[in-house]
C-alpha atoms as a PDB file:
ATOM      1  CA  UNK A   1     182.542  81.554 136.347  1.00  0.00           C
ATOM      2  CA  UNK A   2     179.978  81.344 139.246  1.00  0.00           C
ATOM      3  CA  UNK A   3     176.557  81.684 137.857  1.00  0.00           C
ATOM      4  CA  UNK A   4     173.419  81.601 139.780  1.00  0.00           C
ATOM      5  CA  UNK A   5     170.202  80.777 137.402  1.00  0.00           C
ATOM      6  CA  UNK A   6     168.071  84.015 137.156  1.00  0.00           C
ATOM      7  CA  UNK A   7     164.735  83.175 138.726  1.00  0.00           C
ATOM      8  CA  UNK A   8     161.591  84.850 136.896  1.00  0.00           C
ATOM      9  CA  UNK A   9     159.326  86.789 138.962  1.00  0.00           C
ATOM     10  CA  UNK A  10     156.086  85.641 140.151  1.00  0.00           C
ATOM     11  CA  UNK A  11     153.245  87.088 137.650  1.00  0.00           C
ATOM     12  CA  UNK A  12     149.788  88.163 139.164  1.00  0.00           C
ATOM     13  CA  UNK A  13     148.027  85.165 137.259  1.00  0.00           C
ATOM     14  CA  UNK A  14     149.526  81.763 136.478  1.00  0.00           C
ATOM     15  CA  UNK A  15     147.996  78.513 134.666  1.00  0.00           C
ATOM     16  CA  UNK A  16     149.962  75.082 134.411  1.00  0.00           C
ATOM     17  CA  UNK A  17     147.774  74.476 131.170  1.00  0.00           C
ATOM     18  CA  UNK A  18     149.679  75.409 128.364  1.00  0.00           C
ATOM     19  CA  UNK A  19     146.825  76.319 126.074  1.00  0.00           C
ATOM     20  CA  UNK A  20     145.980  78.896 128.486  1.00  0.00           C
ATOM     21  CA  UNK A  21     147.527  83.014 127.563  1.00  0.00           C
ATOM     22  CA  UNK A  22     148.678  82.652 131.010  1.00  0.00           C
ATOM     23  CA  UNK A  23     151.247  79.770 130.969  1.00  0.00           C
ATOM     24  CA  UNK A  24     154.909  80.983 131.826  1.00  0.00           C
ATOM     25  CA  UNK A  25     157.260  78.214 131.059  1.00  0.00           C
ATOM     26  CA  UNK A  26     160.088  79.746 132.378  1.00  0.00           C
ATOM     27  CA  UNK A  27     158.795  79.567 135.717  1.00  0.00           C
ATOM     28  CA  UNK A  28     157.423  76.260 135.731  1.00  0.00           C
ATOM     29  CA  UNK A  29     161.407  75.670 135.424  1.00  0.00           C
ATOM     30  CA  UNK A  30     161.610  76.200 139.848  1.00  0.00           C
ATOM     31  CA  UNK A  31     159.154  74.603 142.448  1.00  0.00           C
ATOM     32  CA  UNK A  32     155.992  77.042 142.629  1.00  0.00           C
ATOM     33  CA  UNK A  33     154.144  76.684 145.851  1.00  0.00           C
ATOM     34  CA  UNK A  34     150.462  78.106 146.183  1.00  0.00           C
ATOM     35  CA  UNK A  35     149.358  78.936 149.783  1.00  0.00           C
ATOM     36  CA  UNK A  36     145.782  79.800 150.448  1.00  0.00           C
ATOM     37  CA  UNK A  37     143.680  81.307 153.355  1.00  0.00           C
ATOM     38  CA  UNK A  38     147.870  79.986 155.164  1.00  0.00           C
ATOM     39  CA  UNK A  39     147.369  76.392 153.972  1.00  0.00           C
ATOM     40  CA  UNK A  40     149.592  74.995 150.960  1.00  0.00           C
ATOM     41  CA  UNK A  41     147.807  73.940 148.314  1.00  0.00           C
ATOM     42  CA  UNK A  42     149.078  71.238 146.148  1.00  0.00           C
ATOM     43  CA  UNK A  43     146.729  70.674 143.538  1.00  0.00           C
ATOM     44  CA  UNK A  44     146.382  74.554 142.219  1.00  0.00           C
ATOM     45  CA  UNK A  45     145.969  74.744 138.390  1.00  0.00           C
ATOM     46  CA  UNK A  46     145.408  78.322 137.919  1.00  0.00           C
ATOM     47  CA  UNK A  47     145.959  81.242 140.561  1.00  0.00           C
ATOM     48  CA  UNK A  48     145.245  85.598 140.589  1.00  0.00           C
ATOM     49  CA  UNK A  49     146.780  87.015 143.299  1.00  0.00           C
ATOM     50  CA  UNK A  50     144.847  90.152 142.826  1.00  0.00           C
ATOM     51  CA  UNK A  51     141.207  89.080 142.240  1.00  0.00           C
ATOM     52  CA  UNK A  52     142.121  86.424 145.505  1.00  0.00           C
ATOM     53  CA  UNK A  53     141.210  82.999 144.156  1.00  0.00           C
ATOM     54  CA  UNK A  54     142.795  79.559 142.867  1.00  0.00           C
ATOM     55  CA  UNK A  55     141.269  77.015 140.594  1.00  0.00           C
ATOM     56  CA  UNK A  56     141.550  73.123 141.918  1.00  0.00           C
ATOM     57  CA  UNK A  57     139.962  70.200 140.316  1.00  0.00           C
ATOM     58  CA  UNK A  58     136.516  69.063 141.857  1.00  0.00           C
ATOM     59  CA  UNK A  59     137.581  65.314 142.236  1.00  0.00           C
ATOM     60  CA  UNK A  60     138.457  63.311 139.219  1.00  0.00           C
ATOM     61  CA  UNK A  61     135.765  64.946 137.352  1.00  0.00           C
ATOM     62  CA  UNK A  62     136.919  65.525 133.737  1.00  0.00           C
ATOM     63  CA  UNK A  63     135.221  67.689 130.737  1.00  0.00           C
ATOM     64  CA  UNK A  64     133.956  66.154 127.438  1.00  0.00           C
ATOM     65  CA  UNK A  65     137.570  66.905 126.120  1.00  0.00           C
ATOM     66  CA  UNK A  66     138.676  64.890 128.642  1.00  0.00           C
ATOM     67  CA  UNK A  67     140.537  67.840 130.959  1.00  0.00           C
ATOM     68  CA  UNK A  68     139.433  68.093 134.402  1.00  0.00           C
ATOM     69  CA  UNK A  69     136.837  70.215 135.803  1.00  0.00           C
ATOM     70  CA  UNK A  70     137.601  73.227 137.941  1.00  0.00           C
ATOM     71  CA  UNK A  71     135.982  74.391 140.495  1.00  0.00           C
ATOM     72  CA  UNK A  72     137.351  78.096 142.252  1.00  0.00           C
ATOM     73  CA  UNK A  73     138.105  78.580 145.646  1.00  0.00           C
ATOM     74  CA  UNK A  74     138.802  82.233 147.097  1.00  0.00           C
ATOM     75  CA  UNK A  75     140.762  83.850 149.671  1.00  0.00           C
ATOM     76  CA  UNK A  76     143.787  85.416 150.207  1.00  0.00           C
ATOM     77  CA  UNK A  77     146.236  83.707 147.632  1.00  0.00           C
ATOM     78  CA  UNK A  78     150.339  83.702 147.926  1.00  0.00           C
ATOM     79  CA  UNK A  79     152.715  82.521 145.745  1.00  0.00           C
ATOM     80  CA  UNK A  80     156.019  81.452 146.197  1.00  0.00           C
ATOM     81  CA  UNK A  81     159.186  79.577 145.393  1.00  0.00           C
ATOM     82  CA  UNK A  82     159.957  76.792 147.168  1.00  0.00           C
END
């Protein structure tokens, strides 16, 4: 009767763009926090834990589509749940 909702792991790479082959619903579903070089990061739209970088918008920048431009920052990346 007591259920506790199963929590997906992390993956290595993560995009909140849902055209991208590395959008995860499912764990969009929980609070994701990003923490790079030990500072959070709040405005992360792609991550890799294992090449060590995050994508951020530069400003409010956007593409001719009309998405925002990303510039990436490196360093040692963690992700967690909040």
């Amino acid at each position: 009767m007591n259920e506790t909702p199963q929590i997906p792991p992390l993956p290595d790479r993560l995009s909140i763009d849902p055209r991208s082959p590395y959008h995860m619903a499912a764990v969009f579903e929980h609070d994701v926090c990003i923490r790079l070089k030990d500072k959070e990061r709040l405005d992360v739209y792609e991550y890799c834990i294992s090449e060590g970088w995050v994508k951020v918008p530069a400003g409010k920048s956007l593409d001719r589509k009309g998405y925002p431009l990303l510039i990436k920052l490196t360093g040692k990346v963690e992700a967690f749940y909040r």
